[in-house]
C-alpha atoms as a PDB file:
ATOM      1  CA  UNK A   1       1.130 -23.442  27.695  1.00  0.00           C
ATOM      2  CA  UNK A   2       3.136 -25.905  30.218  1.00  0.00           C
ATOM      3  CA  UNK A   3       5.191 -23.488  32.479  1.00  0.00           C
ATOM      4  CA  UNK A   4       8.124 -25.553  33.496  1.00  0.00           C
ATOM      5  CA  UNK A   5      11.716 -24.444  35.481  1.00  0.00           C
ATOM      6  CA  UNK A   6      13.454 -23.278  32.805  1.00  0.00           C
ATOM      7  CA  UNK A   7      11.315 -21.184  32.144  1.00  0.00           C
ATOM      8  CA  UNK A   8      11.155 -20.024  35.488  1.00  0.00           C
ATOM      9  CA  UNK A   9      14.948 -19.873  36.235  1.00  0.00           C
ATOM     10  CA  UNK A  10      16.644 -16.157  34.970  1.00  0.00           C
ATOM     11  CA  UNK A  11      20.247 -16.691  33.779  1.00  0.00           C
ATOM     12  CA  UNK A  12      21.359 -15.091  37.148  1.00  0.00           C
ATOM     13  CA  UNK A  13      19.467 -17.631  39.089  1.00  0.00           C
ATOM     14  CA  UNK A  14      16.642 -15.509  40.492  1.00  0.00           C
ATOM     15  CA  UNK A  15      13.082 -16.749  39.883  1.00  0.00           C
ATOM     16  CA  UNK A  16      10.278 -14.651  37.757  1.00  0.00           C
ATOM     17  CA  UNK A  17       7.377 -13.552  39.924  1.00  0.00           C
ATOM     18  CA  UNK A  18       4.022 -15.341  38.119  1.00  0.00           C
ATOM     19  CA  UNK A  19       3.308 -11.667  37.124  1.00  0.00           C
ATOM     20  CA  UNK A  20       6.437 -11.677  34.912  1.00  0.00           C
ATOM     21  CA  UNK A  21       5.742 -15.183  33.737  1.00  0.00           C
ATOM     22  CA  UNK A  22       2.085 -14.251  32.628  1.00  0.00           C
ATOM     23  CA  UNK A  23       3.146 -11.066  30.763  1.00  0.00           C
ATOM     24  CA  UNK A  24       5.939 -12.805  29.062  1.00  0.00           C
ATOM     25  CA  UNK A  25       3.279 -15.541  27.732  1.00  0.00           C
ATOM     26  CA  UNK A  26       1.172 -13.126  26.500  1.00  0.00           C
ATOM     27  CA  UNK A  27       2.957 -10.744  24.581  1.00  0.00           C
ATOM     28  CA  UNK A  28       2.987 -11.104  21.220  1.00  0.00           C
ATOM     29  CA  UNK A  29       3.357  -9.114  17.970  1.00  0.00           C
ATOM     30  CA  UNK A  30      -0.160  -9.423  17.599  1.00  0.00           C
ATOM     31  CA  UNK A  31      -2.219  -5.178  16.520  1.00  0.00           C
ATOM     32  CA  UNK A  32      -5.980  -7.113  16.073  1.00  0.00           C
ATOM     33  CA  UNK A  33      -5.800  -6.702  12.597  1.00  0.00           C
ATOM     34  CA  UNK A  34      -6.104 -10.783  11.665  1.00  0.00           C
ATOM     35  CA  UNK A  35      -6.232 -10.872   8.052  1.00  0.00           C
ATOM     36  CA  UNK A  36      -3.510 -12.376   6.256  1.00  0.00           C
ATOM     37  CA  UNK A  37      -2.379 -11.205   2.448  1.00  0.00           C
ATOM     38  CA  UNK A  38      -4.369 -14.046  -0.054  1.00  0.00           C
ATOM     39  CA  UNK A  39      -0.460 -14.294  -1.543  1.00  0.00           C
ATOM     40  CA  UNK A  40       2.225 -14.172   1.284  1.00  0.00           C
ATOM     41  CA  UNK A  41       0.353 -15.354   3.660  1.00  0.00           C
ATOM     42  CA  UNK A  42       1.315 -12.521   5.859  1.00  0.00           C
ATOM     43  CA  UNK A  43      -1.149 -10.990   8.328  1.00  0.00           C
ATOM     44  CA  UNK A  44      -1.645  -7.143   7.270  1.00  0.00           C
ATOM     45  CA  UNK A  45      -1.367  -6.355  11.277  1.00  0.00           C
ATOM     46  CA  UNK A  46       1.752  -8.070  12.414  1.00  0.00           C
ATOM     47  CA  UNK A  47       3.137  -9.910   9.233  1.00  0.00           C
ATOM     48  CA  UNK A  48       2.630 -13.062  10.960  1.00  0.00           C
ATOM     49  CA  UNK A  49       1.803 -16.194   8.583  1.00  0.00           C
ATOM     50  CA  UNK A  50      -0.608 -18.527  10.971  1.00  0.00           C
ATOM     51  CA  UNK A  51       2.255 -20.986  11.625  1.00  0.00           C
ATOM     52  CA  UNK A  52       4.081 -18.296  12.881  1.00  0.00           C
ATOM     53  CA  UNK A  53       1.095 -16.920  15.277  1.00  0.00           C
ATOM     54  CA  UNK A  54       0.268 -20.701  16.426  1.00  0.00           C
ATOM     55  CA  UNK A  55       4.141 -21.585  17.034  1.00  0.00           C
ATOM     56  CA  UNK A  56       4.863 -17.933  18.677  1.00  0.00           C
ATOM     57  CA  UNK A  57       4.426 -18.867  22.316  1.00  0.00           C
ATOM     58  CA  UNK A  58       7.033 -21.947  21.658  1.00  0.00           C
ATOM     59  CA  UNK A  59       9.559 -20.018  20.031  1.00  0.00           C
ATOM     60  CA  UNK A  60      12.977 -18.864  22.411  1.00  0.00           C
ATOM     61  CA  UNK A  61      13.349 -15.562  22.665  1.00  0.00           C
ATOM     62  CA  UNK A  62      16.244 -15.188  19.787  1.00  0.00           C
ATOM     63  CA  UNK A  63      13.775 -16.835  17.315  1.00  0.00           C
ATOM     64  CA  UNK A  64      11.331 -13.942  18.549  1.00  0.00           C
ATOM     65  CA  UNK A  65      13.895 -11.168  17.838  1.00  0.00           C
ATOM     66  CA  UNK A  66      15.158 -12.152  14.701  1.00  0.00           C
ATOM     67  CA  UNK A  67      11.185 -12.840  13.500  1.00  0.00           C
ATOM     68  CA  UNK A  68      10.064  -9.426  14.720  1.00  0.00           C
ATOM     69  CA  UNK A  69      12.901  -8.079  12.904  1.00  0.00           C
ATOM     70  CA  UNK A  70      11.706  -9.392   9.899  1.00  0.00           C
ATOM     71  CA  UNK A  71       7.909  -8.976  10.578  1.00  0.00           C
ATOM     72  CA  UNK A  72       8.475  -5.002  10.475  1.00  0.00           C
ATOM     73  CA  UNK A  73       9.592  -5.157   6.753  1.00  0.00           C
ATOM     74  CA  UNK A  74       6.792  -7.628   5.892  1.00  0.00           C
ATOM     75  CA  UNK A  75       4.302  -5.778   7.438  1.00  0.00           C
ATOM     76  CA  UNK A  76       5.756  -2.506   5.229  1.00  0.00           C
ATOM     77  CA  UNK A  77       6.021  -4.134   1.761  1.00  0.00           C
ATOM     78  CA  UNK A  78       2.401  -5.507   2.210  1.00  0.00           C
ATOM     79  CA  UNK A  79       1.073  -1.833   2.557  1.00  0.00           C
ATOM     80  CA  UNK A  80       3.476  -0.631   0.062  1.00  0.00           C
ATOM     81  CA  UNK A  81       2.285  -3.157  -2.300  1.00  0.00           C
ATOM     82  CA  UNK A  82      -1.275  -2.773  -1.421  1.00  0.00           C
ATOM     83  CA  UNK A  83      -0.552   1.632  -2.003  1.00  0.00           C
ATOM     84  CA  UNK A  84       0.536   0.905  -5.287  1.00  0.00           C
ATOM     85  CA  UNK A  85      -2.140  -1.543  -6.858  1.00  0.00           C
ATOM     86  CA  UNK A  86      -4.588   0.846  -5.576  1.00  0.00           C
ATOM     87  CA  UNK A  87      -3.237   3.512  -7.638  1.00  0.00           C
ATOM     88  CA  UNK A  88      -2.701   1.696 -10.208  1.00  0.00           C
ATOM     89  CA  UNK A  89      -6.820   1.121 -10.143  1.00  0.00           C
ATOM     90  CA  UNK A  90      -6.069  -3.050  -9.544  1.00  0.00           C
ATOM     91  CA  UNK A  91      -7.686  -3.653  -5.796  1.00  0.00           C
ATOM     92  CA  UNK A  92     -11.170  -4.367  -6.749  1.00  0.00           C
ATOM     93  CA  UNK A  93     -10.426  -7.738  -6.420  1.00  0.00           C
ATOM     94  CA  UNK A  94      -7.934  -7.901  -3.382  1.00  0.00           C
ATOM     95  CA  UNK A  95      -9.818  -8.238  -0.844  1.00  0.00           C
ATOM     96  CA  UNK A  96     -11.651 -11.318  -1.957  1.00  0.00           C
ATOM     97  CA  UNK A  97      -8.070 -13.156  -1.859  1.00  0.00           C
ATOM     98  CA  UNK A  98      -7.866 -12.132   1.739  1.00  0.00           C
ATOM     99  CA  UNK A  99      -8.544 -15.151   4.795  1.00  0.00           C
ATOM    100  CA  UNK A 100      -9.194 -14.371   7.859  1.00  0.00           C
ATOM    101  CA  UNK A 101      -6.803 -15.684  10.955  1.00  0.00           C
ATOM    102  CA  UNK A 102      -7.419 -17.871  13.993  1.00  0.00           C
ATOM    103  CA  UNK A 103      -5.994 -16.226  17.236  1.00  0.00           C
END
């Protein structure tokens, strides 16, 4: 990622330290788990889709609030959904619709 002045520049004019730059980079909704739901699409960790994961760094940081927002109810109705076909005795064959993600 291409750091240029804008993203250096605060809105009060003072500069971020390289420190500040490198944490903001790297922070990401990201928990490790990398496997995204074989029918939304959704990671079962963050509730990412792979677009979302690749684009992340690029996005402003309303796009980033509004996403996590929605990435916490993703993440919920995934292991709700996942709760209830296991009681229902239907997640043999989940797993197998699962893919991996690239980080």
């Amino acid at each position: 990622m291409k750091i240029d002045e804008a993203m250096i520049a605060e809105a009060d004019g003072e500069q971020k330290s390289d420190e500040q730059l490198i944490a903001e980079a790297e922070m990401t909704p990201c928990m490790g788990v990398c496997v995204a739901d074989g029918d939304t699409g959704w990671c079962f960790g963050c509730g990412r889709t792979q677009v979302e994961i690749d684009d992340w760094q690029m996005f402003d940081a309303a796009k980033k609030t509004t996403l996590e927002t929605e990435l916490k109810g993703r993440v919920t109705e995934l292991l709700e959904r996942r709760k209830a076909e296991r009681a229902a005795g239907g997640a043999s064959g989940r797993r197998g619709r699962n893919r991996r993600l690239k980080v």
